[in-house]
C-alpha atoms as a PDB file:
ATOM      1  CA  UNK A   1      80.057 -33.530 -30.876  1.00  0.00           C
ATOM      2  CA  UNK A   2      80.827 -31.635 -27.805  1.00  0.00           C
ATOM      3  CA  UNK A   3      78.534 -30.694 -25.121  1.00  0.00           C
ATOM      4  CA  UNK A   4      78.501 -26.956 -24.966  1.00  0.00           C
ATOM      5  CA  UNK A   5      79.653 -25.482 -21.516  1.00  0.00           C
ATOM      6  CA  UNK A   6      77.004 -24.641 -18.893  1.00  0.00           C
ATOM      7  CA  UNK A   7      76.731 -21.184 -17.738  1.00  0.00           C
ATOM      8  CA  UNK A   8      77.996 -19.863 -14.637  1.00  0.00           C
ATOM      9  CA  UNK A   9      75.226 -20.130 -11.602  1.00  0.00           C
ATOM     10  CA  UNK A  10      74.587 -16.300 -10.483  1.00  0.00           C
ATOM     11  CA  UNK A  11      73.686 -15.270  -7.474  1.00  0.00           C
ATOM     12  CA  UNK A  12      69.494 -14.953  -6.416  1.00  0.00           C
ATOM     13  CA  UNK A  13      68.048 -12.016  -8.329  1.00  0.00           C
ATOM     14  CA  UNK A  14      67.828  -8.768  -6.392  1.00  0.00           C
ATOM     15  CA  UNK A  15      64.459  -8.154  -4.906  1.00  0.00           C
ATOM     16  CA  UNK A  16      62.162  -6.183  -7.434  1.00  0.00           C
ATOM     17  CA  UNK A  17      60.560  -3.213  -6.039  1.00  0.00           C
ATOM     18  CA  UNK A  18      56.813  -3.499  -6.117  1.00  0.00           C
ATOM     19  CA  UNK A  19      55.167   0.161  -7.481  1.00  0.00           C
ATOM     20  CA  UNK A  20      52.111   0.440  -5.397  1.00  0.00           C
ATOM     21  CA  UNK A  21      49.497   2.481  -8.055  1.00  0.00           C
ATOM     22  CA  UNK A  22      46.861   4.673  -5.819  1.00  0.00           C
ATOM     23  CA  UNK A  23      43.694   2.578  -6.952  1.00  0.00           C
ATOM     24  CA  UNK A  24      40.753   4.745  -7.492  1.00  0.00           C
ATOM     25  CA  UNK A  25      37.422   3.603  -7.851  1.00  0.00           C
ATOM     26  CA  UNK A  26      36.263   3.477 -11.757  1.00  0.00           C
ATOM     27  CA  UNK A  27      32.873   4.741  -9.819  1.00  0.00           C
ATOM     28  CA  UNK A  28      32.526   8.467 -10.320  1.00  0.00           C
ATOM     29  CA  UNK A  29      32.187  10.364  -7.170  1.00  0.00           C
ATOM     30  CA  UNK A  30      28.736  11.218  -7.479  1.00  0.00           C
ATOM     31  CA  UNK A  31      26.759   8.195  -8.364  1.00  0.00           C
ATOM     32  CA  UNK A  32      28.874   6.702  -5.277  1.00  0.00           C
ATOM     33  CA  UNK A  33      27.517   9.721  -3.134  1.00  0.00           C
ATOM     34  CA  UNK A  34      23.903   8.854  -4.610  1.00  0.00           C
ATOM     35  CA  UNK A  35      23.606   5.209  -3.810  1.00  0.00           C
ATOM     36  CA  UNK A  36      25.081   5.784  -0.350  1.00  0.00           C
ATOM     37  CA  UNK A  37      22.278   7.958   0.202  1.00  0.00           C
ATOM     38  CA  UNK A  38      19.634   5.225  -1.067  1.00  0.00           C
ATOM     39  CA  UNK A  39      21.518   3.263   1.190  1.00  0.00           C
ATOM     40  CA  UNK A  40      20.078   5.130   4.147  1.00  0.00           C
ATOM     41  CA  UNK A  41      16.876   6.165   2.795  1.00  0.00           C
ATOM     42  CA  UNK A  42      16.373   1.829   2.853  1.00  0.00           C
ATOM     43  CA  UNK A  43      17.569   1.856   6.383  1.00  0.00           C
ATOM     44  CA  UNK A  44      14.925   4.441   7.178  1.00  0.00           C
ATOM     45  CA  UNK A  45      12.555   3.545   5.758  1.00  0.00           C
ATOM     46  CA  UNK A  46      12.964  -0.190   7.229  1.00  0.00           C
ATOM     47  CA  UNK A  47      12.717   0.819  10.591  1.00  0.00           C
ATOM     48  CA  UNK A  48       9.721   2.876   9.892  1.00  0.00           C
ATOM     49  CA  UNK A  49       7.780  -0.225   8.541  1.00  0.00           C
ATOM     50  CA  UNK A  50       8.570  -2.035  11.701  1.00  0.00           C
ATOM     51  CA  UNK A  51       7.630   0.574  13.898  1.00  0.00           C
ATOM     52  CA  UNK A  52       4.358   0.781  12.039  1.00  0.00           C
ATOM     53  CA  UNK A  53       3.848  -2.897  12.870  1.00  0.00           C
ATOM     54  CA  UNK A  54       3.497  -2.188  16.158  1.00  0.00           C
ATOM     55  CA  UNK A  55       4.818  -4.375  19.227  1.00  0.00           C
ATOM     56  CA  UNK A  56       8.441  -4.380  20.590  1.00  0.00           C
ATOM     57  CA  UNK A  57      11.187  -4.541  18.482  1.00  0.00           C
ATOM     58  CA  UNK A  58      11.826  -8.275  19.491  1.00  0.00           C
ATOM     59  CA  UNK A  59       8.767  -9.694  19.030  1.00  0.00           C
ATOM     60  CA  UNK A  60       6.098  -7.714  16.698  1.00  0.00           C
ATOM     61  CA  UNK A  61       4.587 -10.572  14.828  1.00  0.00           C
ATOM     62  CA  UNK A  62       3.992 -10.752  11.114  1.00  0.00           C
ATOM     63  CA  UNK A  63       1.225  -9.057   9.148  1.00  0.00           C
ATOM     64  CA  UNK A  64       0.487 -11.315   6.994  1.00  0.00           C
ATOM     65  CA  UNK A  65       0.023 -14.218   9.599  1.00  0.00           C
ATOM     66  CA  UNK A  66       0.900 -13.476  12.788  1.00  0.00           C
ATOM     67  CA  UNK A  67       1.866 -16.133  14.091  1.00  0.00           C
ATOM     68  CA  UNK A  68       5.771 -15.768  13.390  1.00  0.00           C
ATOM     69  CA  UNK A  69       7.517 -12.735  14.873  1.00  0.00           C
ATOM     70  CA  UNK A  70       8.347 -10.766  11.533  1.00  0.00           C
ATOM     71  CA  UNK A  71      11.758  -9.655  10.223  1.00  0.00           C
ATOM     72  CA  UNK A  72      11.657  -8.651   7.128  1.00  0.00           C
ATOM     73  CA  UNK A  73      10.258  -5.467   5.644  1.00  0.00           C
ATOM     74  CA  UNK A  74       8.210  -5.874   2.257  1.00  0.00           C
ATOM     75  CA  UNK A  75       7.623  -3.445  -0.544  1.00  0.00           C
ATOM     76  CA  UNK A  76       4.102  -4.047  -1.621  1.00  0.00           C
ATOM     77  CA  UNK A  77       4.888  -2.453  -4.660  1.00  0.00           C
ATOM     78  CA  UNK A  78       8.017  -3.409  -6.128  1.00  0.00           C
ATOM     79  CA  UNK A  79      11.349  -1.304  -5.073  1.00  0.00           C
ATOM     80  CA  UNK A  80      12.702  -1.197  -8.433  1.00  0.00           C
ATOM     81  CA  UNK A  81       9.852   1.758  -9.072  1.00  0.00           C
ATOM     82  CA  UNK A  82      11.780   4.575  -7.447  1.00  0.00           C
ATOM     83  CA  UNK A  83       8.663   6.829  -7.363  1.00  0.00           C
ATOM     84  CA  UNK A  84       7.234   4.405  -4.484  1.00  0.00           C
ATOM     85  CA  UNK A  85      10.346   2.525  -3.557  1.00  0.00           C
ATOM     86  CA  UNK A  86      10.273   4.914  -0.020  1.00  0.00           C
ATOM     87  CA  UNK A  87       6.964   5.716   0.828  1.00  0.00           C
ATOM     88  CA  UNK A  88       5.873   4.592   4.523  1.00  0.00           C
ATOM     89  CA  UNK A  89       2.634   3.084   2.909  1.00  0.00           C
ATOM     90  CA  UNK A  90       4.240   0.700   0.626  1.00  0.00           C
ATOM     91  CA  UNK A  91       5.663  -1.691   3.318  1.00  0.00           C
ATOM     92  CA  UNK A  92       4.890  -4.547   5.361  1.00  0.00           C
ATOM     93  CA  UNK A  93       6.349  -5.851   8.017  1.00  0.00           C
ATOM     94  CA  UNK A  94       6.440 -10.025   7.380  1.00  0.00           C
ATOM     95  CA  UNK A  95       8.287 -13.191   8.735  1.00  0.00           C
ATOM     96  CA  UNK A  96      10.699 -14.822   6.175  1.00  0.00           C
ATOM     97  CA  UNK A  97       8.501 -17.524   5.237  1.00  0.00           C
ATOM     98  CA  UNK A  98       5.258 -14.903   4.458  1.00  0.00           C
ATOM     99  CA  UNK A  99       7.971 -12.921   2.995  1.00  0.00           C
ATOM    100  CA  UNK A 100       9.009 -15.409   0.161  1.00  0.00           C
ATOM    101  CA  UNK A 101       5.416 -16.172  -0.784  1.00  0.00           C
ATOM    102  CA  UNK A 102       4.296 -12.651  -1.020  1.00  0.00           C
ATOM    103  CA  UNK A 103       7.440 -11.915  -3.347  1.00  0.00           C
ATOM    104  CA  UNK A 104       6.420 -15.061  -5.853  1.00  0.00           C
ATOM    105  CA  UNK A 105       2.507 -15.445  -5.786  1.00  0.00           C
ATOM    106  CA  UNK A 106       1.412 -11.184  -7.184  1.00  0.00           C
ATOM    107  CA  UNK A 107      -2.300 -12.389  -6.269  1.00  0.00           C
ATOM    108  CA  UNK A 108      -1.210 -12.984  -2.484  1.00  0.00           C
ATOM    109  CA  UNK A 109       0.738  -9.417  -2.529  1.00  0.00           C
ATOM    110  CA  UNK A 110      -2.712  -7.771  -4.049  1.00  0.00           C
ATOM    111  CA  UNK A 111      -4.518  -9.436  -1.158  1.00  0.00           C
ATOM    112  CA  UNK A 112      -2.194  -8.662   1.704  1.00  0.00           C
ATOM    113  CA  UNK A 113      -1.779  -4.584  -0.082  1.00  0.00           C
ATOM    114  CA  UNK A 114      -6.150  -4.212   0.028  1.00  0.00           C
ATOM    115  CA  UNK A 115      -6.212  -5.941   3.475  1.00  0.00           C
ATOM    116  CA  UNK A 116      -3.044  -3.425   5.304  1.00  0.00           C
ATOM    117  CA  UNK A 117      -3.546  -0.081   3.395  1.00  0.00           C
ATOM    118  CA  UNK A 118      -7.151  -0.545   1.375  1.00  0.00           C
ATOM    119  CA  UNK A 119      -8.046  -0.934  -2.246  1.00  0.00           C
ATOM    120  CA  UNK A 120      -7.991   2.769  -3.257  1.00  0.00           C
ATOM    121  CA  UNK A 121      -4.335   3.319  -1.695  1.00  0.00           C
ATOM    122  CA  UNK A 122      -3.384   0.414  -3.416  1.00  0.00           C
ATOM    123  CA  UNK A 123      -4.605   1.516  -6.800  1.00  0.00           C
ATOM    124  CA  UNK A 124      -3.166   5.061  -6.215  1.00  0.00           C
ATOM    125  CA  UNK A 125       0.168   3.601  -5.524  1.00  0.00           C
ATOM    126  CA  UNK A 126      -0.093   1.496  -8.697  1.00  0.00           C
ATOM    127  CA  UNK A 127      -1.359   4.633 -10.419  1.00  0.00           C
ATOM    128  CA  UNK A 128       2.259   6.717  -9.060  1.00  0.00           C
ATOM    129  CA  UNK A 129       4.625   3.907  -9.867  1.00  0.00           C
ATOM    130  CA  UNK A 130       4.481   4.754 -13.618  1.00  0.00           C
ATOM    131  CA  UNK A 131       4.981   8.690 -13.124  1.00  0.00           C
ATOM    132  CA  UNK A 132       8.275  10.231 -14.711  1.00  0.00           C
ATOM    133  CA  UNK A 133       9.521  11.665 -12.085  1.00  0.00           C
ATOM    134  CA  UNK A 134      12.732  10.364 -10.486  1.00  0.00           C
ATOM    135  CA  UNK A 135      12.907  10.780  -6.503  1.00  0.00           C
ATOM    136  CA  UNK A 136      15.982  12.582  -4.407  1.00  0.00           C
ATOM    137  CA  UNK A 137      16.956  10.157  -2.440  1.00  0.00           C
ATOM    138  CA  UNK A 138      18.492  13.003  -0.097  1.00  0.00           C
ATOM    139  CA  UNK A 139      14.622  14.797  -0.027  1.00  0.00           C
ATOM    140  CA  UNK A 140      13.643  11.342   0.904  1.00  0.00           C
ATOM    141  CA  UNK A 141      16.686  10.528   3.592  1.00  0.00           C
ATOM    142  CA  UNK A 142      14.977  13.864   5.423  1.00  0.00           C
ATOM    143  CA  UNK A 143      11.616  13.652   5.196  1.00  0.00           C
ATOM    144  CA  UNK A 144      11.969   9.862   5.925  1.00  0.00           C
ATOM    145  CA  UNK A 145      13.930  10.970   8.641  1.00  0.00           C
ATOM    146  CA  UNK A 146      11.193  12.998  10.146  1.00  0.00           C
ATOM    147  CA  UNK A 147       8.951  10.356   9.830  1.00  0.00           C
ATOM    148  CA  UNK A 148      11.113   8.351  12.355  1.00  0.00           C
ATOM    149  CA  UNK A 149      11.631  10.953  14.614  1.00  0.00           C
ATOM    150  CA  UNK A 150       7.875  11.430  14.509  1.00  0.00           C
ATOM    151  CA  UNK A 151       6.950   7.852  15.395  1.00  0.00           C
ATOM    152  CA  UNK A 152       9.392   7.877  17.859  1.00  0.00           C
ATOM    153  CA  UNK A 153      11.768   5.292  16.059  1.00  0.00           C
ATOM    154  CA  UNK A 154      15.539   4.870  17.840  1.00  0.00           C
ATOM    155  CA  UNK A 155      17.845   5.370  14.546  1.00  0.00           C
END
């Protein structure tokens, strides 16, 4: 049997030309709009639970101990219930260690929520997490807003 020929070499294969799409996000332009703007209402409300700690900004210690300079701002109740997730009365200002036993142990939150803002806030708060009503985060961006500028808090 004969081998069959080989095939002429050609040359290198001309460059392709890459089509560049316009990539969109799949995110539609109004739920993007919407969590930038809980994106600030956070920020706001962040520095207004430090400023409510008291102290200078570089050293205001924890509430929960006080011994640690804090860091971290806490939601007493959790943030995942919109209808409290921004009120100035659900935070505390904590150091990371206070911070990650408050989050686990819900008996050391309770405590640390009566001792800061008193039993019958508490309760109310508790009470308002379960109403219906969905928060604008804009209405909160403003009055949250005011809130700063009322404190005196540098945004």
């Amino acid at each position: 049997m004969t081998p069959a020929p080989k095939p002429e070499k050609r040359g290198p294969k001309p460059p392709r030309r890459i089509v560049r799409r316009r990539t969109r996000s799949r995110m539609p332009k109004g739920l993007a709009q919407h969590r930038e703007l809980e994106k600030v209402a956070d920020c706001l409300w962040r520095e207004i639970v430090r400023a409510g700690a008291g102290g200078d900004p570089g050293d205001k210690p924890c509430e929960r101990c006080r011994m640690r300079p804090g860091h971290d701002a806490h939601h007493l109740v959790s943030r995942s219930y919109r209808q409290t997730r921004w009120l100035p009365d659900n935070g505390a200002f904590l150091c990371s260690n206070c911070h990650r036993i408050v989050g686990v142990d819900g008996e050391e939150n309770r405590a640390l929520a009566v001792r800061l803002i008193g039993a019958e806030r508490w309760e109310l708060l508790n009470v308002q997490k379960h109403f219906k009503v969905k928060p604008d985060p804009l209405a909160a961006a403003i009055a949250l807003r005011y809130e700063a500028e009322r404190l005196g808090v540098k945004l």
